[in-house]
PDB file of N, CA and C in Angstrom:
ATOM      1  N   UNK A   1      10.726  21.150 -16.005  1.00  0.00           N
ATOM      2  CA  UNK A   1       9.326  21.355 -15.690  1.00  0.00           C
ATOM      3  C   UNK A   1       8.468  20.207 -16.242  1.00  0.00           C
ATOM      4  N   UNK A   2       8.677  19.819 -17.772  1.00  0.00           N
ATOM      5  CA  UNK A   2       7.905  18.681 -18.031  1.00  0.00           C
ATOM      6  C   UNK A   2       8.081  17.039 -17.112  1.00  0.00           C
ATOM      7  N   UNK A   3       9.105  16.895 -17.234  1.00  0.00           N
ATOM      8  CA  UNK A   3       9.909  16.071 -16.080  1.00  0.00           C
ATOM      9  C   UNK A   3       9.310  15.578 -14.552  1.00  0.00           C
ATOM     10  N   UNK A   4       8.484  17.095 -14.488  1.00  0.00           N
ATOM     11  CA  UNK A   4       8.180  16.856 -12.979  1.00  0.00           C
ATOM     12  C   UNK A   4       6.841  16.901 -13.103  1.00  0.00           C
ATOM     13  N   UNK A   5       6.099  17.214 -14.089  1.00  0.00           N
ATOM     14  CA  UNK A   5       4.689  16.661 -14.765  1.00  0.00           C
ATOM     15  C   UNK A   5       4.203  15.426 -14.792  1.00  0.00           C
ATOM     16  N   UNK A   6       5.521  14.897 -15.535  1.00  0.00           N
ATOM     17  CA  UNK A   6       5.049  13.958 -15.628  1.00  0.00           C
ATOM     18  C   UNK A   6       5.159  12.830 -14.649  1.00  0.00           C
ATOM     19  N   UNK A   7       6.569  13.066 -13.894  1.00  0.00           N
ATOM     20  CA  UNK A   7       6.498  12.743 -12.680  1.00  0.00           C
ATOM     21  C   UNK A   7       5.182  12.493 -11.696  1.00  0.00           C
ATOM     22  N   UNK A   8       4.973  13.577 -11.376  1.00  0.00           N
ATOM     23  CA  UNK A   8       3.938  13.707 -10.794  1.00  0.00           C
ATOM     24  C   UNK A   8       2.488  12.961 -11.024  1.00  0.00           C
ATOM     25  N   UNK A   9       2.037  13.577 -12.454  1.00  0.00           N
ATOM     26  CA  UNK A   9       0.958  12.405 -13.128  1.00  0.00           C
ATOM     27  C   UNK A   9       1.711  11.008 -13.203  1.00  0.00           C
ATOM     28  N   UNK A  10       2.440  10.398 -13.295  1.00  0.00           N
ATOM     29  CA  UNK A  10       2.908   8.851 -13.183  1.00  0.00           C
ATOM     30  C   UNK A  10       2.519   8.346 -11.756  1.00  0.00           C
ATOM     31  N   UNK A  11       3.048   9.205 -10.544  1.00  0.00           N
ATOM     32  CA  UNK A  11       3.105   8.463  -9.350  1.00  0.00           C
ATOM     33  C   UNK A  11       1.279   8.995  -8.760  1.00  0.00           C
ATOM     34  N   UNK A  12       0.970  10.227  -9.495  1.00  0.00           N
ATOM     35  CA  UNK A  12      -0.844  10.482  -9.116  1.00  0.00           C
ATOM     36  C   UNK A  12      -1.549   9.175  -9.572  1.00  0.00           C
ATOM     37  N   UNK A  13      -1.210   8.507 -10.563  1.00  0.00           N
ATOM     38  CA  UNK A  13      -1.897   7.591 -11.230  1.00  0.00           C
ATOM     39  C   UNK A  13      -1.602   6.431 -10.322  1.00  0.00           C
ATOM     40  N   UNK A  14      -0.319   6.034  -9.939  1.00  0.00           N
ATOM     41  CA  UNK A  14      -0.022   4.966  -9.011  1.00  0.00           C
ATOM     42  C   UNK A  14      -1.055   5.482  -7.851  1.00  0.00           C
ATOM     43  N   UNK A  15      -1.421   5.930  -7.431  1.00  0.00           N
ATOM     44  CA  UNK A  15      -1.924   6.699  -6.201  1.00  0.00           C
ATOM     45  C   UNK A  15      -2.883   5.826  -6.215  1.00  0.00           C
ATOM     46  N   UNK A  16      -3.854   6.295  -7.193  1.00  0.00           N
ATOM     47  CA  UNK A  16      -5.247   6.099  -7.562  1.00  0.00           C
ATOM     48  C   UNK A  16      -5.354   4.686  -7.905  1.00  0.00           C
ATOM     49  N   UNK A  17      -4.697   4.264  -8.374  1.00  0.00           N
ATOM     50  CA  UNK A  17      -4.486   2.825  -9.037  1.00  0.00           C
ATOM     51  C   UNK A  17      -4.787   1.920  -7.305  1.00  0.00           C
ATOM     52  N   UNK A  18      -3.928   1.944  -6.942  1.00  0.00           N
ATOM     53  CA  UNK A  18      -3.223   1.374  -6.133  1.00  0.00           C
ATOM     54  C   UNK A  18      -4.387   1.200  -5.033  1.00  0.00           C
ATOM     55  N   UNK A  19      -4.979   2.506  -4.609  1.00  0.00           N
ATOM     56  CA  UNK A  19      -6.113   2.926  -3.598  1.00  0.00           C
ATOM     57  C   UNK A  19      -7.419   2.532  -4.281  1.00  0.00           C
ATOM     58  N   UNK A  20      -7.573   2.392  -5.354  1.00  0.00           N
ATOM     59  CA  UNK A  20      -8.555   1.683  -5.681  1.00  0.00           C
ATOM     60  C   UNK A  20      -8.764   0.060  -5.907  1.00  0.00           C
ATOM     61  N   UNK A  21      -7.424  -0.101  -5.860  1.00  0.00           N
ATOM     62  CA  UNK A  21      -7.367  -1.606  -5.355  1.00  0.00           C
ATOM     63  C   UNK A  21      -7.576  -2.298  -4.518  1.00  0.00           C
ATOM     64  N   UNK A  22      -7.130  -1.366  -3.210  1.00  0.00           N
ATOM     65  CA  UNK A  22      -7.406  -1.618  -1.853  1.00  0.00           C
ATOM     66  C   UNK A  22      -8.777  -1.686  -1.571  1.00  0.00           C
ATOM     67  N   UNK A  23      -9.299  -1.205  -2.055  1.00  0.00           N
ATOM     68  CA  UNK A  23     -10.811  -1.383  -1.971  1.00  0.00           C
ATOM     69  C   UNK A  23     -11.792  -2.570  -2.315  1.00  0.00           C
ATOM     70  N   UNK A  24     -11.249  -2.657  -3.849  1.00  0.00           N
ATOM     71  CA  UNK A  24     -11.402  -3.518  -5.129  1.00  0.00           C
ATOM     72  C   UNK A  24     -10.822  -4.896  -4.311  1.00  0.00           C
ATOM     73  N   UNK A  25     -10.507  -4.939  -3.845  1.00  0.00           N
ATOM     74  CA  UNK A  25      -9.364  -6.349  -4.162  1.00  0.00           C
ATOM     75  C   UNK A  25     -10.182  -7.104  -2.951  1.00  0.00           C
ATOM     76  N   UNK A  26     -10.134  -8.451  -3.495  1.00  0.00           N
ATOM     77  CA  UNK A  26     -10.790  -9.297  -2.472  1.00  0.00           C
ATOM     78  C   UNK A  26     -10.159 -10.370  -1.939  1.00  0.00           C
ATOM     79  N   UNK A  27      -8.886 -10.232  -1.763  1.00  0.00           N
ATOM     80  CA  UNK A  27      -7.814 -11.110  -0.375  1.00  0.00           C
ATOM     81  C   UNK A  27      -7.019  -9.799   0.277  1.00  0.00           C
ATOM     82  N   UNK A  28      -7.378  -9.750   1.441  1.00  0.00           N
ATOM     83  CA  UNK A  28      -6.969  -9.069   2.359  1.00  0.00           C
ATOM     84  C   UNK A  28      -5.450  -9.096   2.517  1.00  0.00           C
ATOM     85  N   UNK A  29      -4.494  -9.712   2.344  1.00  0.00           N
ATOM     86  CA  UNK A  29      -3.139  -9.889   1.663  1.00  0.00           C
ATOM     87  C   UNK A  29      -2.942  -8.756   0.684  1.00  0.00           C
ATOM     88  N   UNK A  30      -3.507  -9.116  -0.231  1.00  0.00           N
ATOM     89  CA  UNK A  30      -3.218  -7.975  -1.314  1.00  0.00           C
ATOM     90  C   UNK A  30      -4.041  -6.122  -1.199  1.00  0.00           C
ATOM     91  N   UNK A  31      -4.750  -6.510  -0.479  1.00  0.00           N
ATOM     92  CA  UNK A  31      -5.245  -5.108   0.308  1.00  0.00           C
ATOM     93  C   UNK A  31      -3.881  -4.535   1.088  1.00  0.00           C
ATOM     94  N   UNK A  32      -3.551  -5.163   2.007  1.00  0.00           N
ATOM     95  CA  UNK A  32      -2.266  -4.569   2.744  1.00  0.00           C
ATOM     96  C   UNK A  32      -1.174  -4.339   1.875  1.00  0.00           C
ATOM     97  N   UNK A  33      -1.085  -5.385   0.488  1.00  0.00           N
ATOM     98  CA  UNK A  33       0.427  -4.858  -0.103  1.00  0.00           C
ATOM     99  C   UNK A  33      -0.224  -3.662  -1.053  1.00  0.00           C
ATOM    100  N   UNK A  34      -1.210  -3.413  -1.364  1.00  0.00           N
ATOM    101  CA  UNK A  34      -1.501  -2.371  -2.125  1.00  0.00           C
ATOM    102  C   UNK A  34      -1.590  -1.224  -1.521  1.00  0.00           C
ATOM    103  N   UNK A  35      -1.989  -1.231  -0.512  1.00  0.00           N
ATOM    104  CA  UNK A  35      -2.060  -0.169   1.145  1.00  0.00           C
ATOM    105  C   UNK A  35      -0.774   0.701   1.060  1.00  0.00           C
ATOM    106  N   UNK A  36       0.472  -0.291   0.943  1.00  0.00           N
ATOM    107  CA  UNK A  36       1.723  -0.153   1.303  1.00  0.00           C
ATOM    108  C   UNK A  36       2.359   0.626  -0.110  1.00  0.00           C
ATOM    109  N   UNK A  37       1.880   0.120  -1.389  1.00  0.00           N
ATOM    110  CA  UNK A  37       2.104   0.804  -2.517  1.00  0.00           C
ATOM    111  C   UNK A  37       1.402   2.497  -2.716  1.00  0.00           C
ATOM    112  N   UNK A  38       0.332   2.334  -2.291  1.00  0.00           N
ATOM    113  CA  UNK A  38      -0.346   3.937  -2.341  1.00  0.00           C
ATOM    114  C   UNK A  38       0.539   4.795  -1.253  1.00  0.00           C
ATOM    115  N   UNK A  39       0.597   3.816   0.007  1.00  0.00           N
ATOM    116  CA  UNK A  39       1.699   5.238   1.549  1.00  0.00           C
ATOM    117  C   UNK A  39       2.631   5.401   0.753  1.00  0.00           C
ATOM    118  N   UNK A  40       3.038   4.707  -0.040  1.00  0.00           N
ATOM    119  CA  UNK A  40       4.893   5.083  -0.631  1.00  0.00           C
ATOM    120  C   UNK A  40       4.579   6.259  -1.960  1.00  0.00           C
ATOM    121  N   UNK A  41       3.644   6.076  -2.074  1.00  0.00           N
ATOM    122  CA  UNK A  41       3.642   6.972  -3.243  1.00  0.00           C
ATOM    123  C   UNK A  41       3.238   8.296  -2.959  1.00  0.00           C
ATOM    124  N   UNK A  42       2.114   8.247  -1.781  1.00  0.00           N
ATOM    125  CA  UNK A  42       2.128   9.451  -1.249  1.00  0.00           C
ATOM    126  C   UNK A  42       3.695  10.402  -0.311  1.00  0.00           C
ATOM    127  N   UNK A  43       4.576   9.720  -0.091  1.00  0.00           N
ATOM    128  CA  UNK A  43       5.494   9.757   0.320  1.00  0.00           C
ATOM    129  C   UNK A  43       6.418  10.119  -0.865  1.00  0.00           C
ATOM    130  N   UNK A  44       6.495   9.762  -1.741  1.00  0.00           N
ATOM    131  CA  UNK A  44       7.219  10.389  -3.057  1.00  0.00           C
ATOM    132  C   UNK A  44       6.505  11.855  -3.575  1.00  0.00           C
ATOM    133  N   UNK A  45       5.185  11.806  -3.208  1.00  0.00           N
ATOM    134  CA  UNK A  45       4.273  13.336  -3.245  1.00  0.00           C
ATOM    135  C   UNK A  45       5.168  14.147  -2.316  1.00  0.00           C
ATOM    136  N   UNK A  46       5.220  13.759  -1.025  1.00  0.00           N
ATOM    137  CA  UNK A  46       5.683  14.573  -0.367  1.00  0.00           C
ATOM    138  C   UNK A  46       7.000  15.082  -0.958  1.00  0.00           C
ATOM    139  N   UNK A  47       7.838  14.273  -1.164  1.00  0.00           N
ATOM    140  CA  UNK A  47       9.680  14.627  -1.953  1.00  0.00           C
ATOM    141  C   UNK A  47       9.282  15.389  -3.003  1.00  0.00           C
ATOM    142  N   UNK A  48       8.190  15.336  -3.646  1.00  0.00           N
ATOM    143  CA  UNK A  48       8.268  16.082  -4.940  1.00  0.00           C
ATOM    144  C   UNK A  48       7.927  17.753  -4.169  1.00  0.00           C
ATOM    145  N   UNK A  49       7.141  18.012  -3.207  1.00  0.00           N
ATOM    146  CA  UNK A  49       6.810  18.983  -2.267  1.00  0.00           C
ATOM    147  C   UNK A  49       8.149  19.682  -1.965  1.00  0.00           C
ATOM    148  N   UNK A  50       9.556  19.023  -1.818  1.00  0.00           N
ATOM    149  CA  UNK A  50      10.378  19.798  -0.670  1.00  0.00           C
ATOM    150  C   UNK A  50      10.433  18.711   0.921  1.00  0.00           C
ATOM    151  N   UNK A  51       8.984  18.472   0.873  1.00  0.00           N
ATOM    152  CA  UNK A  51       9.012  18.189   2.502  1.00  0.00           C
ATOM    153  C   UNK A  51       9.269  16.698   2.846  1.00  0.00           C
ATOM    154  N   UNK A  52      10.961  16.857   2.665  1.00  0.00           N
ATOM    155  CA  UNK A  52      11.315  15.732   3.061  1.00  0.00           C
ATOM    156  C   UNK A  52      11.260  14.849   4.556  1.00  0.00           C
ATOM    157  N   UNK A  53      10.704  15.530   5.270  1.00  0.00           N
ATOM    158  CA  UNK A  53      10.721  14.975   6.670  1.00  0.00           C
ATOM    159  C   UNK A  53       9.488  14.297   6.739  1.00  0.00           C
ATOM    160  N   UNK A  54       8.539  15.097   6.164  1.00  0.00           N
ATOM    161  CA  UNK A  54       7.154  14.512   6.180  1.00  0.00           C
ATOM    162  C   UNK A  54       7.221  13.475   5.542  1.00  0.00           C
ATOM    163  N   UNK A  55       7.796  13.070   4.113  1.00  0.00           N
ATOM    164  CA  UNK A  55       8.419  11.647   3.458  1.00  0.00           C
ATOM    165  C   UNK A  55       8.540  10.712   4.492  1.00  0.00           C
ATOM    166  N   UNK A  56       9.785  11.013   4.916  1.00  0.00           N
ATOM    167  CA  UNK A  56       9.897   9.939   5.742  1.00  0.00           C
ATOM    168  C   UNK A  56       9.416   9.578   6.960  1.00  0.00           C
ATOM    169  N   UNK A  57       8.765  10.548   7.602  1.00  0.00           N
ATOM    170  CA  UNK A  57       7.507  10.063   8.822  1.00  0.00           C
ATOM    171  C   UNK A  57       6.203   9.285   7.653  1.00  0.00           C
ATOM    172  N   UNK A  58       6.156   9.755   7.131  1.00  0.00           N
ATOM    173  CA  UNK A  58       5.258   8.878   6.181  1.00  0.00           C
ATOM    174  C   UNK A  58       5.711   7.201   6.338  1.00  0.00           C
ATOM    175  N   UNK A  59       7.021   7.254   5.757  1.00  0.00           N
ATOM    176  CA  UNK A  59       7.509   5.651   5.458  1.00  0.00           C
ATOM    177  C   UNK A  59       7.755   4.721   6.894  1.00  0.00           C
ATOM    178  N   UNK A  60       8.233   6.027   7.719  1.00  0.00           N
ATOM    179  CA  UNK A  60       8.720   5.149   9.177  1.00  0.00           C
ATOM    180  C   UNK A  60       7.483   4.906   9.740  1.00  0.00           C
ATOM    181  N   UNK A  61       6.192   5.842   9.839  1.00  0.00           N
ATOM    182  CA  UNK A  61       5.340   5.831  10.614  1.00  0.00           C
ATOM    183  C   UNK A  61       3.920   4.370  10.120  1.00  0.00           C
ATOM    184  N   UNK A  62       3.529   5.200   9.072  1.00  0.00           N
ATOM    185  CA  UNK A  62       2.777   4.693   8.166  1.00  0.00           C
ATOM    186  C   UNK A  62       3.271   3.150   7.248  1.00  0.00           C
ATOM    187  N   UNK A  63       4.178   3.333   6.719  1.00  0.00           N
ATOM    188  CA  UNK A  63       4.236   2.311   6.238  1.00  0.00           C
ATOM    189  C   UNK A  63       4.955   1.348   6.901  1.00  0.00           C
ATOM    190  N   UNK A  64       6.074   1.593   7.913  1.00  0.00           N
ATOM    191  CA  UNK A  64       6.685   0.742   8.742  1.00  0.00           C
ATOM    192  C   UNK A  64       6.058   0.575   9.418  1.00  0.00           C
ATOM    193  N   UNK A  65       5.197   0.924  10.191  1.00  0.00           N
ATOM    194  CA  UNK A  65       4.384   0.704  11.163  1.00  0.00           C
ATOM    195  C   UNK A  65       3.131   0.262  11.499  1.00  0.00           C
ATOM    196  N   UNK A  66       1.721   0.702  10.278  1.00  0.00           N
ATOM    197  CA  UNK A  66       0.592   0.420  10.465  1.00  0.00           C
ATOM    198  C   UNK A  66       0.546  -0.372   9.188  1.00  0.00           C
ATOM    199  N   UNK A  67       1.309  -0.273   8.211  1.00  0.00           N
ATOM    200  CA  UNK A  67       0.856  -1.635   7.114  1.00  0.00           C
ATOM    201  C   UNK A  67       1.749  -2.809   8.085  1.00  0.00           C
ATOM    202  N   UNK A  68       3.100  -2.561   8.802  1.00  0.00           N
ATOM    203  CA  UNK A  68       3.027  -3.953   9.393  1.00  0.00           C
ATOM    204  C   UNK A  68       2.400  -4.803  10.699  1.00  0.00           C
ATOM    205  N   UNK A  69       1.966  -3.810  11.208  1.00  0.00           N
ATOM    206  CA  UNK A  69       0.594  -4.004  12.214  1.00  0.00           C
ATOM    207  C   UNK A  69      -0.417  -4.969  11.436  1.00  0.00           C
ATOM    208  N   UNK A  70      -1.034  -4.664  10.436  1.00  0.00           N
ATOM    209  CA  UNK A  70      -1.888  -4.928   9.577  1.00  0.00           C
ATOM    210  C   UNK A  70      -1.478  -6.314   8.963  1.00  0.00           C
ATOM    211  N   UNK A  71      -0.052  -6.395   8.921  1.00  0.00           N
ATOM    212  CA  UNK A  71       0.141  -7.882   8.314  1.00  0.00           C
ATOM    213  C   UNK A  71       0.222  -8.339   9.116  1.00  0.00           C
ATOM    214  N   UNK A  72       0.939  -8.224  10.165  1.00  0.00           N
ATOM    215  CA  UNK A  72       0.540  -9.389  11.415  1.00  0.00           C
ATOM    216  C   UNK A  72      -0.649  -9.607  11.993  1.00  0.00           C
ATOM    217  N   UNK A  73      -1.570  -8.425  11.807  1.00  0.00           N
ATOM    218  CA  UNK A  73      -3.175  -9.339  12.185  1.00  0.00           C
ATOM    219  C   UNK A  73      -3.496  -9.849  10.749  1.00  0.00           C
ATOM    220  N   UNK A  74      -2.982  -9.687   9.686  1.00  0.00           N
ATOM    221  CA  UNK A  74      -3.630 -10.726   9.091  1.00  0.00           C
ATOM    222  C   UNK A  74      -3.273 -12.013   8.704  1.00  0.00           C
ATOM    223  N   UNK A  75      -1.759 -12.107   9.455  1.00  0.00           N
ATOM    224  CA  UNK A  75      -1.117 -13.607   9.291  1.00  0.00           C
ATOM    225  C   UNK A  75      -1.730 -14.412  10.431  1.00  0.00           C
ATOM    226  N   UNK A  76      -1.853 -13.302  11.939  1.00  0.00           N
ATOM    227  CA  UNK A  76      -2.213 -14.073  12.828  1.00  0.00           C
ATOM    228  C   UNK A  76      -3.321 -14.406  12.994  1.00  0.00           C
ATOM    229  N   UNK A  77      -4.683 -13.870  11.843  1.00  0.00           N
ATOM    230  CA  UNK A  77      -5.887 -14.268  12.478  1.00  0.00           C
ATOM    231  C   UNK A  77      -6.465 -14.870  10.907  1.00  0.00           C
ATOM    232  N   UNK A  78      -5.406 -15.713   9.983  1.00  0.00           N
ATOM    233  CA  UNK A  78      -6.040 -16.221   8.958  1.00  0.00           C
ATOM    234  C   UNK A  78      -6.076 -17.745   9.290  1.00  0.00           C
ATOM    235  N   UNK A  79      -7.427 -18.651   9.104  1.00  0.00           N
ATOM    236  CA  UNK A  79      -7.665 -19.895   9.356  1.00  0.00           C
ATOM    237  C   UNK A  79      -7.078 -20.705   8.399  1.00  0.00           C
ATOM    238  N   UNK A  80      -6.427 -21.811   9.187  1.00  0.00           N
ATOM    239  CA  UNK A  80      -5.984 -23.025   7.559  1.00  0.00           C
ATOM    240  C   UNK A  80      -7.320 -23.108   7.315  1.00  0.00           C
ATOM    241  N   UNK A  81      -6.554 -23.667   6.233  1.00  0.00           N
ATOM    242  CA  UNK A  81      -7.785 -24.465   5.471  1.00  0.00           C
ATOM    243  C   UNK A  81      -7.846 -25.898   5.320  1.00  0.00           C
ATOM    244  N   UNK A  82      -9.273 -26.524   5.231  1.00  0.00           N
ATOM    245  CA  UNK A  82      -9.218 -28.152   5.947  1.00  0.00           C
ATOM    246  C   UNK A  82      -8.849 -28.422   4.459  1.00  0.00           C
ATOM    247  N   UNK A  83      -8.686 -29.909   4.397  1.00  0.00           N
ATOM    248  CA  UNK A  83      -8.776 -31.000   3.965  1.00  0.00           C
ATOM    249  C   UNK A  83     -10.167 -30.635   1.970  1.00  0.00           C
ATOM    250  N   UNK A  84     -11.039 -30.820   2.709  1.00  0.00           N
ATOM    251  CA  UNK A  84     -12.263 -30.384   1.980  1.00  0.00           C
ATOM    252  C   UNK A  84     -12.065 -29.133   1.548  1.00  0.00           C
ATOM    253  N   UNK A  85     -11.893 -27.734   1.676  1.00  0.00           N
ATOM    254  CA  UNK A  85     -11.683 -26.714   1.258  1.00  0.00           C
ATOM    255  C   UNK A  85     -10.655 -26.477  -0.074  1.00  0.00           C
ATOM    256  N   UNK A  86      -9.473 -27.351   0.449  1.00  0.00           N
ATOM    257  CA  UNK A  86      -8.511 -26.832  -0.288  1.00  0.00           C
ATOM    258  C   UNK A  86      -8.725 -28.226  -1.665  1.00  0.00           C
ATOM    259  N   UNK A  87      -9.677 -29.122  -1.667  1.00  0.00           N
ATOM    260  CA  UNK A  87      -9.745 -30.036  -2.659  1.00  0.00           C
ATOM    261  C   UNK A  87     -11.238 -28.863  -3.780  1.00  0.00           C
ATOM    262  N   UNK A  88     -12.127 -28.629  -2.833  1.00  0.00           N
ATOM    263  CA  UNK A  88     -13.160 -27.813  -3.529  1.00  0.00           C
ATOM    264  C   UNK A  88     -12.200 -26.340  -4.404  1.00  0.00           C
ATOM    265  N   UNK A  89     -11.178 -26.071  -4.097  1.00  0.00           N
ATOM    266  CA  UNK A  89     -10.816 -25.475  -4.735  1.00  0.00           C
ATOM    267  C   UNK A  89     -10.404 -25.538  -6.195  1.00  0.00           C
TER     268      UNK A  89
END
């Protein structure tokens, strides 16, 4: 019983962590990998539930699917950067 307490509060905290990053975070890169850290954890919510099917429609649907949607629009619609940009850096 403690086990699954704490379980639980460990991966609630990843939850929150994680989803408040996505928010927080200001390169859209790390928005999507943090995206991808909160679906998985809600997905370990679910296993701790019993409802293992819902787990894994979670991972196949959600995280296989719309975080990698999400990285390919954001590989495909990020601009180089010139000459001047990347020296002002």
């Amino acid at each position: 019983m403690v086990y699954e307490l704490l379980t639980f509060g460990l991966f609630a905290l990843v939850t929150i962590a994680s989803s408040l990053g996505v928010v927080l975070a200001q390169d859209v890169w790390h928005s999507a990998l943090l995206l991808g850290v909160a679906l998985l954890s809600v997905a370990v919510h679910y296993v701790m539930l019993q409802a293992e099917f819902l787990a894994a429609m979670q991972i196949l649907v959600y995280v296989g699917g719309v975080l990698i949607l999400i990285t390919f629009a954001v590989m495909l619609t990020r601009q180089a950067k010139t000459e001047e940009e990347v020296s002002n850096v």
